[in-house]
PDB file of N, CA and C in Angstrom:
ATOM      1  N   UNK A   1       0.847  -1.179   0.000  1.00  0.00           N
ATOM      2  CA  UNK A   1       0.000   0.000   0.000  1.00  0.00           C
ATOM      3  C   UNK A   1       0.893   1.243   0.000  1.00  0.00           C
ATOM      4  N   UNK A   2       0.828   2.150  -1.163  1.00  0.00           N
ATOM      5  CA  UNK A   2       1.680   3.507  -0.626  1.00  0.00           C
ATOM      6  C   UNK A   2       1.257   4.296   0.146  1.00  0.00           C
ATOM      7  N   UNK A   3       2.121   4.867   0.703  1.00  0.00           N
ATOM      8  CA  UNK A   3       2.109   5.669   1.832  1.00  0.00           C
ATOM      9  C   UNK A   3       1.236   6.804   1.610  1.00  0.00           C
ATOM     10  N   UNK A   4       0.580   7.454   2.677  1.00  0.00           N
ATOM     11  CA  UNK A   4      -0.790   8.061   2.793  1.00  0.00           C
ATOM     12  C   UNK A   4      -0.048   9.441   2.752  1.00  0.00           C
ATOM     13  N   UNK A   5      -0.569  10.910   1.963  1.00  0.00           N
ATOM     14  CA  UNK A   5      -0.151  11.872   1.950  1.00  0.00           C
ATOM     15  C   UNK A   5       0.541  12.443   3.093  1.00  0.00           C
ATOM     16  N   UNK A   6       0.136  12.229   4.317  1.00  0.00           N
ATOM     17  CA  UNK A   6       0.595  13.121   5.724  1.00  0.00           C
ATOM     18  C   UNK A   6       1.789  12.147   5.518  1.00  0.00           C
ATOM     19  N   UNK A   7       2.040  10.833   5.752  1.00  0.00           N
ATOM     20  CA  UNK A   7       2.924  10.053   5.924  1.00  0.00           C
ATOM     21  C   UNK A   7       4.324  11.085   4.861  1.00  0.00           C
ATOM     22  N   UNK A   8       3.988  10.883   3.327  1.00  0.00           N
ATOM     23  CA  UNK A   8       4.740  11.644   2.688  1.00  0.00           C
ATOM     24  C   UNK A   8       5.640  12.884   3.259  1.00  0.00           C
ATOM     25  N   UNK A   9       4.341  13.803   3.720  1.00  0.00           N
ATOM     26  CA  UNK A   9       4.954  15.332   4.535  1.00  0.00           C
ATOM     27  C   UNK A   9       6.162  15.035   5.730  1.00  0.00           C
ATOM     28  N   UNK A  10       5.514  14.447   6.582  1.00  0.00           N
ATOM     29  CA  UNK A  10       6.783  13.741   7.234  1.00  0.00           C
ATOM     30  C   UNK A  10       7.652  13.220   7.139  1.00  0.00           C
ATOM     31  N   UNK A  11       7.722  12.473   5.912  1.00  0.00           N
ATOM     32  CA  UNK A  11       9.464  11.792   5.014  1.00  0.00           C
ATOM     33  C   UNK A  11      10.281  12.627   4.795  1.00  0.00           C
ATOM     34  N   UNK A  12       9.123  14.242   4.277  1.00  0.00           N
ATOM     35  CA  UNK A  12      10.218  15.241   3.779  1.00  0.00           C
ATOM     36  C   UNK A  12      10.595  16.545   4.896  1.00  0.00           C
ATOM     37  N   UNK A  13       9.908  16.108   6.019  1.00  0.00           N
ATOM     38  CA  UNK A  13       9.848  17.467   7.117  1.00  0.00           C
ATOM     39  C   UNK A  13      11.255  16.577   7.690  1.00  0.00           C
ATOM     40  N   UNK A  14      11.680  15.427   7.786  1.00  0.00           N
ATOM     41  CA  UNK A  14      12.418  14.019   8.292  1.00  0.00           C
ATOM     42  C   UNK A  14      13.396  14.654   7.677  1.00  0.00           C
ATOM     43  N   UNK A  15      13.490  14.635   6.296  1.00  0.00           N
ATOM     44  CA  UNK A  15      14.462  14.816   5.250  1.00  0.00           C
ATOM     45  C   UNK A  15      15.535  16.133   5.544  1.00  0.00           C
ATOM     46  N   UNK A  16      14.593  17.202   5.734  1.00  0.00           N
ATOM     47  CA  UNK A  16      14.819  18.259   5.279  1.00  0.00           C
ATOM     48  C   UNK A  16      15.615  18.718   7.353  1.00  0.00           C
ATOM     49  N   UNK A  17      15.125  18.265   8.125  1.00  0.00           N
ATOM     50  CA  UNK A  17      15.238  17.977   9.546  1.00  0.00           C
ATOM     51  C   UNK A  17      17.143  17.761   9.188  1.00  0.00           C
ATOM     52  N   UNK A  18      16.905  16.605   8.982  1.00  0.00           N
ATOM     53  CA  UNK A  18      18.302  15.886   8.724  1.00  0.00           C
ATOM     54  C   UNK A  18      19.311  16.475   7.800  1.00  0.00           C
ATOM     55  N   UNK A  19      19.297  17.486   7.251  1.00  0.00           N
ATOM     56  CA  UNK A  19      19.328  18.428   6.481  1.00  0.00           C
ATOM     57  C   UNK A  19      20.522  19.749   7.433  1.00  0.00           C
ATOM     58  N   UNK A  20      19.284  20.172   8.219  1.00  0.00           N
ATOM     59  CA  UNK A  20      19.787  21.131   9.228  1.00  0.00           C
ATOM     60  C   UNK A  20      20.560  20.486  10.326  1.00  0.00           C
ATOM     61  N   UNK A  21      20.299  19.087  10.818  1.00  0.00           N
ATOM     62  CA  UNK A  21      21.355  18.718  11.225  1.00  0.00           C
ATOM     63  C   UNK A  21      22.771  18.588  11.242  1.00  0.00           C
ATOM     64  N   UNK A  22      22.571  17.775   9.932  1.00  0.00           N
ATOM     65  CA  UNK A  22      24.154  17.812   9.219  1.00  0.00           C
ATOM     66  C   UNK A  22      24.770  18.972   9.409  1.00  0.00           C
ATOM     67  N   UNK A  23      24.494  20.247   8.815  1.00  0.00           N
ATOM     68  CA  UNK A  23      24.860  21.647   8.768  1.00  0.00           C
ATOM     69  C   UNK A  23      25.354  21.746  10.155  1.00  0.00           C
ATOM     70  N   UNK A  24      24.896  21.534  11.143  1.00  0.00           N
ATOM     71  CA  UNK A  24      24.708  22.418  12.333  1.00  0.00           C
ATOM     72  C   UNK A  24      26.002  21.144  13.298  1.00  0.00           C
ATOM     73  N   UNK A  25      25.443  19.770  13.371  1.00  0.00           N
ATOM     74  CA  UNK A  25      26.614  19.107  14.057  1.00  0.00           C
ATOM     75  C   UNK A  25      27.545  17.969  13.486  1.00  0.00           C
ATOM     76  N   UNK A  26      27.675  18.292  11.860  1.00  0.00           N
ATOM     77  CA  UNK A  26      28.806  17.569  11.421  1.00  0.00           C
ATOM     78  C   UNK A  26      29.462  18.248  10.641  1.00  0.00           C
ATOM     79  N   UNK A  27      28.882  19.139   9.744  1.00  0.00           N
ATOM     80  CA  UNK A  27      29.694  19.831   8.701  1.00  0.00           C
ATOM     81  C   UNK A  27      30.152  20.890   9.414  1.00  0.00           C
ATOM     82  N   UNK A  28      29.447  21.593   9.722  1.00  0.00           N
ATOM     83  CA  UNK A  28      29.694  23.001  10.756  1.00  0.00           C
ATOM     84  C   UNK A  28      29.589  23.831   9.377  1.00  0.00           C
ATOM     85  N   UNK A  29      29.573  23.257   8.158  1.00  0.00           N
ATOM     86  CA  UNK A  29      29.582  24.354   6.936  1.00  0.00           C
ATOM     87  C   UNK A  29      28.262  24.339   5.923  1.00  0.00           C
ATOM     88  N   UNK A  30      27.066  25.428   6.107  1.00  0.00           N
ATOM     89  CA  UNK A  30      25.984  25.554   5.310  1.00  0.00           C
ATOM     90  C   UNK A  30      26.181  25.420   3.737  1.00  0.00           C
ATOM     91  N   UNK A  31      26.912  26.177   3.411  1.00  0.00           N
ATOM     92  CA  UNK A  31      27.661  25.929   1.594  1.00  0.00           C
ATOM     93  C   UNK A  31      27.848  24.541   1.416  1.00  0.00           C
ATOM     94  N   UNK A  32      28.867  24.063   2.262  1.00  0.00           N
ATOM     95  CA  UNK A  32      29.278  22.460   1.572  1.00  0.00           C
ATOM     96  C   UNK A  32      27.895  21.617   2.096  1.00  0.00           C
ATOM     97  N   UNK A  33      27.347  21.407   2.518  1.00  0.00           N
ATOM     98  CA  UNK A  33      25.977  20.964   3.134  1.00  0.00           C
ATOM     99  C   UNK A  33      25.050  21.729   1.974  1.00  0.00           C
ATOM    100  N   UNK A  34      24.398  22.620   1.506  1.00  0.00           N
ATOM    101  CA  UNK A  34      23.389  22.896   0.356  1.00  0.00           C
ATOM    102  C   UNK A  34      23.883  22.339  -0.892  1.00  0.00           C
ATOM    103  N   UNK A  35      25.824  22.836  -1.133  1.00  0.00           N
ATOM    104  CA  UNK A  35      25.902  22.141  -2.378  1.00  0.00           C
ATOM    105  C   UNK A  35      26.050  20.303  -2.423  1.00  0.00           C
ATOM    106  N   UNK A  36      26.014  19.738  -1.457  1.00  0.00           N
ATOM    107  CA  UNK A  36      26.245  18.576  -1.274  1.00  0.00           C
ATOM    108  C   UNK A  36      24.580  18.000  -1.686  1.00  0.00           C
ATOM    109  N   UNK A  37      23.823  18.467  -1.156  1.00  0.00           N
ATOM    110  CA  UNK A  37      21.745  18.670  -1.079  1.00  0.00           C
ATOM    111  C   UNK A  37      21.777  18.867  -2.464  1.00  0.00           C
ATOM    112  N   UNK A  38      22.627  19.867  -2.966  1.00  0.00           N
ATOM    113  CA  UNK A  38      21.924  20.755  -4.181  1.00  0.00           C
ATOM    114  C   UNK A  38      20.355  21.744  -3.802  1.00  0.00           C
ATOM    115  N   UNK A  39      20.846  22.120  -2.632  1.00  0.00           N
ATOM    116  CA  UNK A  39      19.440  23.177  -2.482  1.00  0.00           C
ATOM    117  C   UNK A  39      20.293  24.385  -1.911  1.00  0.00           C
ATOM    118  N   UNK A  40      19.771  25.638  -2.380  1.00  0.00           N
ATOM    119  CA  UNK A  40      20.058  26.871  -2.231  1.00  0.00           C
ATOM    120  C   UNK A  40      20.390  27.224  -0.480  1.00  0.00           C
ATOM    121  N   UNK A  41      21.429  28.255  -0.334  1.00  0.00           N
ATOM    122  CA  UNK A  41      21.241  28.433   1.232  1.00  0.00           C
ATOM    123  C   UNK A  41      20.295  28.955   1.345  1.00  0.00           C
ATOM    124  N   UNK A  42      19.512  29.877   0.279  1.00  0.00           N
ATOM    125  CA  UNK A  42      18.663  30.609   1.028  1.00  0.00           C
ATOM    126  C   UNK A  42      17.162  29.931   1.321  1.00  0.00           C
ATOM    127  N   UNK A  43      17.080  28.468   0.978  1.00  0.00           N
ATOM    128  CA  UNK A  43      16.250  27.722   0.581  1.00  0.00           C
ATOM    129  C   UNK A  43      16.534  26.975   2.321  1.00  0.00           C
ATOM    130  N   UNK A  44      17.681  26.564   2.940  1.00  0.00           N
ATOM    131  CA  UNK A  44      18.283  25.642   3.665  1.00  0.00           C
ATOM    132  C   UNK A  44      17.993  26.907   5.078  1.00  0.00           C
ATOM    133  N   UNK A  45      18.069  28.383   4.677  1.00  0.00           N
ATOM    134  CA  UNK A  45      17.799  29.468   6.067  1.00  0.00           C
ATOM    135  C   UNK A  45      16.319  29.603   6.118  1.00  0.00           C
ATOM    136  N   UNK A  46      15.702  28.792   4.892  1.00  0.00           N
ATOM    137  CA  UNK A  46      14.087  29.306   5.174  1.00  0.00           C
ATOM    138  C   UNK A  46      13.869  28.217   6.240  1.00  0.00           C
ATOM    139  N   UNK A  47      14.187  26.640   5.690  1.00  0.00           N
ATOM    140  CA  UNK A  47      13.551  25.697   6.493  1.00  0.00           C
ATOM    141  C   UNK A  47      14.338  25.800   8.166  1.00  0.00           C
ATOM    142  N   UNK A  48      15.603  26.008   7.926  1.00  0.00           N
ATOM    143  CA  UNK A  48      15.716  26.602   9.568  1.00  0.00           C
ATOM    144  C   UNK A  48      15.600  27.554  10.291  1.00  0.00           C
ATOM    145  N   UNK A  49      14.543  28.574   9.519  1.00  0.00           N
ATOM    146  CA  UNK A  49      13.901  29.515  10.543  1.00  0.00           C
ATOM    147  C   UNK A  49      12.355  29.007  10.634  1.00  0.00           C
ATOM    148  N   UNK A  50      11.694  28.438   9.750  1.00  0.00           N
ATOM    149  CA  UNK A  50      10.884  27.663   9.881  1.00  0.00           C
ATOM    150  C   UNK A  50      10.614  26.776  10.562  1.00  0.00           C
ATOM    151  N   UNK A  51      12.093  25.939  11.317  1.00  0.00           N
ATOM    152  CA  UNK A  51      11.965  24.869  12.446  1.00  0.00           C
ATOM    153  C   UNK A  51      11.877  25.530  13.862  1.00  0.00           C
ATOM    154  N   UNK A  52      12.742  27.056  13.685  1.00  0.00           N
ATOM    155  CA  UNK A  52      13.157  27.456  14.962  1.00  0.00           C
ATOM    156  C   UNK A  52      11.703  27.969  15.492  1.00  0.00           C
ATOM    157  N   UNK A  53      10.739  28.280  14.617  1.00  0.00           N
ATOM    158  CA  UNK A  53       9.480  29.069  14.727  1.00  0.00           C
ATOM    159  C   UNK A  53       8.704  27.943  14.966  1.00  0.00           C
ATOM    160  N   UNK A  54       8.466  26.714  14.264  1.00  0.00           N
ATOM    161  CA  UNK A  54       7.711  26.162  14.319  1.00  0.00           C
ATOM    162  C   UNK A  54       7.707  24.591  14.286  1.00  0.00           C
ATOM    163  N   UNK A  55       8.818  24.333  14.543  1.00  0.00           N
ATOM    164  CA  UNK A  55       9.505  22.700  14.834  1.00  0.00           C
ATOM    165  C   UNK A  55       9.168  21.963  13.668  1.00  0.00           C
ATOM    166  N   UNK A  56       9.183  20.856  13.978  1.00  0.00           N
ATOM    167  CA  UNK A  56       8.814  19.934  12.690  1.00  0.00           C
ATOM    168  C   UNK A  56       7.455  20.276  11.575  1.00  0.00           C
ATOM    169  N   UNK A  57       6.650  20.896  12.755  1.00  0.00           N
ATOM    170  CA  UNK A  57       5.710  21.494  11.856  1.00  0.00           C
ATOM    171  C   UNK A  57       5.853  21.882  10.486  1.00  0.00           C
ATOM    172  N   UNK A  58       7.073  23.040  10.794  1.00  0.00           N
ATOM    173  CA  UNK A  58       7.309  24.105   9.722  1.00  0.00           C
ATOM    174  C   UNK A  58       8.056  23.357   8.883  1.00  0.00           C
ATOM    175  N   UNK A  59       8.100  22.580   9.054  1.00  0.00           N
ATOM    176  CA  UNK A  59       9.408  21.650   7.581  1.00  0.00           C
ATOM    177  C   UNK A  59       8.593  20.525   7.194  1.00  0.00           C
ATOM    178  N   UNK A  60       7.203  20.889   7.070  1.00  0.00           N
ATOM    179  CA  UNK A  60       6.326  20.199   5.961  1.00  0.00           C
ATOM    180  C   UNK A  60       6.118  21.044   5.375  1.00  0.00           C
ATOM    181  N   UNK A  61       5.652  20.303   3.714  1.00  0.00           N
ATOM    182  CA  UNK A  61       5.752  21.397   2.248  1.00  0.00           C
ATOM    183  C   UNK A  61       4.505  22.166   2.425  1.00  0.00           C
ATOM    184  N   UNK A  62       4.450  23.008   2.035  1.00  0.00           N
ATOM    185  CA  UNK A  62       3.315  24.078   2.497  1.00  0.00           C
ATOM    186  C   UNK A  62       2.774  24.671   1.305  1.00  0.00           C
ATOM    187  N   UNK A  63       1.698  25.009   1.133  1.00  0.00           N
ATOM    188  CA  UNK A  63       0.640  25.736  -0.534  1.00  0.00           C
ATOM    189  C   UNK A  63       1.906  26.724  -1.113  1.00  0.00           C
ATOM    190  N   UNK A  64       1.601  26.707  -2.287  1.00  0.00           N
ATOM    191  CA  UNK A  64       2.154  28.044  -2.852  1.00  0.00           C
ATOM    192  C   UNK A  64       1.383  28.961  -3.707  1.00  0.00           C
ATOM    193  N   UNK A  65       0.398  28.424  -3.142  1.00  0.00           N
ATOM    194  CA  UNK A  65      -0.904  29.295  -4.124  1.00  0.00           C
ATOM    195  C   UNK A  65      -1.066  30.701  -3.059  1.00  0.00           C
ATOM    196  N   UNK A  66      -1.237  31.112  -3.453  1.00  0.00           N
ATOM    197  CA  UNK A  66      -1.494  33.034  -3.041  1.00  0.00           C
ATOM    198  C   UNK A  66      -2.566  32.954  -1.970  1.00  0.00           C
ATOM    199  N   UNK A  67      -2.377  33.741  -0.787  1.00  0.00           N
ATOM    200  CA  UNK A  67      -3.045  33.993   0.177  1.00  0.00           C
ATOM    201  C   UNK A  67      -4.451  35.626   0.487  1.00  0.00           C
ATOM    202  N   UNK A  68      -4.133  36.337  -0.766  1.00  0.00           N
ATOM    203  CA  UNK A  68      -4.666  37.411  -1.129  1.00  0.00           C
ATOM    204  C   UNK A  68      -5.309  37.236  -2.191  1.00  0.00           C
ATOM    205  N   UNK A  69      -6.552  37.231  -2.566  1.00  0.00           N
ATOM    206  CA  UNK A  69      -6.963  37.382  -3.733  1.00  0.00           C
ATOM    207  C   UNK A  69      -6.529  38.676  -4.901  1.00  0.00           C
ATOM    208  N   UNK A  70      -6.900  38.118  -5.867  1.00  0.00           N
ATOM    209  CA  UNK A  70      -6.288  39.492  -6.972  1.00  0.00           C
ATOM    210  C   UNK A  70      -7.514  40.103  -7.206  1.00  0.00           C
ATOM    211  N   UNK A  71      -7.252  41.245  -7.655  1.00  0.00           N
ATOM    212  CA  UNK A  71      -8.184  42.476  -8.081  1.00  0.00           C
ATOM    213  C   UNK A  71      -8.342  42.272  -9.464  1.00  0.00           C
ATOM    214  N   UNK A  72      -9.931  42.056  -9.695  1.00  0.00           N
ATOM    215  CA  UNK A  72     -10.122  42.118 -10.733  1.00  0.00           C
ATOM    216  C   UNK A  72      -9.873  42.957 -11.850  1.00  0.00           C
ATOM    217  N   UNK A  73      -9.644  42.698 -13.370  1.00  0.00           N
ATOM    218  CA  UNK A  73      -8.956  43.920 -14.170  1.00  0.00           C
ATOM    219  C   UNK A  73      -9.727  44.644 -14.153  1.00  0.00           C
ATOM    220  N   UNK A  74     -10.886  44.863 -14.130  1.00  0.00           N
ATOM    221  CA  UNK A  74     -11.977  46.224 -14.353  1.00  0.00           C
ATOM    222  C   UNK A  74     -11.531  46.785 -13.094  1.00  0.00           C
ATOM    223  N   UNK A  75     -11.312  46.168 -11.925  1.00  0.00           N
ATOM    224  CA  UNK A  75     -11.124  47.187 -10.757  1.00  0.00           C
ATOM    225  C   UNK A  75      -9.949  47.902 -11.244  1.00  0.00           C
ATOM    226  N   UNK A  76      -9.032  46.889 -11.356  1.00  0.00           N
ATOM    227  CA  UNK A  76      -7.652  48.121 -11.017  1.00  0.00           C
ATOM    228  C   UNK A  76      -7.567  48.951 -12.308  1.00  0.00           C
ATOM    229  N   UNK A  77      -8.528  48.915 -13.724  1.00  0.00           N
ATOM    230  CA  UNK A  77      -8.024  49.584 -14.308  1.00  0.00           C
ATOM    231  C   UNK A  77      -9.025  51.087 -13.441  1.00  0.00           C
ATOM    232  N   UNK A  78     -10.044  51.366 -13.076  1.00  0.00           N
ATOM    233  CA  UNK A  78     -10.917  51.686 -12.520  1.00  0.00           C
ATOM    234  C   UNK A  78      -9.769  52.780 -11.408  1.00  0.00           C
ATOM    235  N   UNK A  79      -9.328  51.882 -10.902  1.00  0.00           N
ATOM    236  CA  UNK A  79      -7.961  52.129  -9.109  1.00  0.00           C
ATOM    237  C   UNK A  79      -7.142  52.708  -9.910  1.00  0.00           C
ATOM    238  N   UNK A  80      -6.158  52.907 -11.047  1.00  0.00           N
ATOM    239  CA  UNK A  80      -5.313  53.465 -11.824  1.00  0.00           C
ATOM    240  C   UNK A  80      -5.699  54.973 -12.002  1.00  0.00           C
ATOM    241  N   UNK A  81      -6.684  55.077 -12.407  1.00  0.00           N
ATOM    242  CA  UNK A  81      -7.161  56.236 -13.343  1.00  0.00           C
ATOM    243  C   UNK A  81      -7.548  57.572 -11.944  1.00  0.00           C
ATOM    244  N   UNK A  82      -8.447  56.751 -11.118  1.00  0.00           N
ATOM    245  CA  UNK A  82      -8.869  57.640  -9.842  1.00  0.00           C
ATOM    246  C   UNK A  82      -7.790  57.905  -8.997  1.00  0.00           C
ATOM    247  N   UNK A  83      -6.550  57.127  -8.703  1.00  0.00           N
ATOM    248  CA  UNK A  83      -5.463  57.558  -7.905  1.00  0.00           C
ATOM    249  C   UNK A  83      -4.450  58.635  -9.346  1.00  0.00           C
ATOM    250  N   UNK A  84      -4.670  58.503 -10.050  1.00  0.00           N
ATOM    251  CA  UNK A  84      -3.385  59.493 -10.918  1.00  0.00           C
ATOM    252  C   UNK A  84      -4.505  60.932 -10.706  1.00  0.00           C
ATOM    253  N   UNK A  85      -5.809  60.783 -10.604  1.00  0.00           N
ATOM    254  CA  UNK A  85      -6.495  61.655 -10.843  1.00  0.00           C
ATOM    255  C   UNK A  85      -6.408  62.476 -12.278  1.00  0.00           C
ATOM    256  N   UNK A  86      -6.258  61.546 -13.007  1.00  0.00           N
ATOM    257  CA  UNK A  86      -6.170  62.443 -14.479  1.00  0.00           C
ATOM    258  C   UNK A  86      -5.529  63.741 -15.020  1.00  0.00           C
ATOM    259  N   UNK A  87      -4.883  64.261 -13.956  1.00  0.00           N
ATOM    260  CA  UNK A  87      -4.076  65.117 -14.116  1.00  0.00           C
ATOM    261  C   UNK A  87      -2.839  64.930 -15.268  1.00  0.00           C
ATOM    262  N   UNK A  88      -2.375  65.820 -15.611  1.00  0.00           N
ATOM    263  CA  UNK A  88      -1.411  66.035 -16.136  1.00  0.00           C
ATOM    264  C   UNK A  88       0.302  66.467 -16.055  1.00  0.00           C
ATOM    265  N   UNK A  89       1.011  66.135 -15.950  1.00  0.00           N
ATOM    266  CA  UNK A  89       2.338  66.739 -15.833  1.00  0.00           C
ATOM    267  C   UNK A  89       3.400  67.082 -17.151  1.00  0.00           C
ATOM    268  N   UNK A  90       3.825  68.474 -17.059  1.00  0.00           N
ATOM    269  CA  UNK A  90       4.927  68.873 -18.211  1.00  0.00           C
ATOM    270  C   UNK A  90       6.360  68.547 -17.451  1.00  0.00           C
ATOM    271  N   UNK A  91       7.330  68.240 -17.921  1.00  0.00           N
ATOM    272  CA  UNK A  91       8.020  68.424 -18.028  1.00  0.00           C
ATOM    273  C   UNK A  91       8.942  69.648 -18.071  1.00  0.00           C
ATOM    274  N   UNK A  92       9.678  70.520 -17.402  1.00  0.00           N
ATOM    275  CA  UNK A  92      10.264  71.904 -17.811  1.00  0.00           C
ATOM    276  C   UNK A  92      11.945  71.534 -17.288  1.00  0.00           C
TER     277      UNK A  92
END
């Protein structure tokens, strides 16, 4: 039977755990540890401020879909026009 989605999140919160380990009590070096991963440091400082905030929690994969909805185009063309106020500017 394969493994059930949550199960998954935890292989890689595990993964990524073991990750910041290495860095922290064998390599002592973040560079040779990301390029060894092949993942970015700045990718390797998200998930360990993510652990420090939020433990294993935070080192499961998380949405990347947008948390704000977008403004429809009639609005913002609407929001454009009323904030410039139609005014004009020369140049001198």
């Amino acid at each position: 039977m394969p493994p059930s989605p949550k199960q998954q999140q935890d292989g890689q919160a595990q993964r990524r755990l073991a990750v910041l380990r290495l860095a922290e009590e064998v390599t002592g070096n973040v560079s040779l540890t990301c390029r060894y991963y092949g993942i970015s440091r700045s990718c390797f400082y998200k998930w360990q401020r993510r652990y420090q905030d939020e433990g294993i929690e935070g080192l499961r994969d998380r949405s990347a879909r947008r948390t704000t909805a977008r403004t429809p185009l009639r609005q913002r063309s609407s929001t454009r026009s009323s904030t410039c106020g139609g005014a004009t500017t020369s140049a001198r």
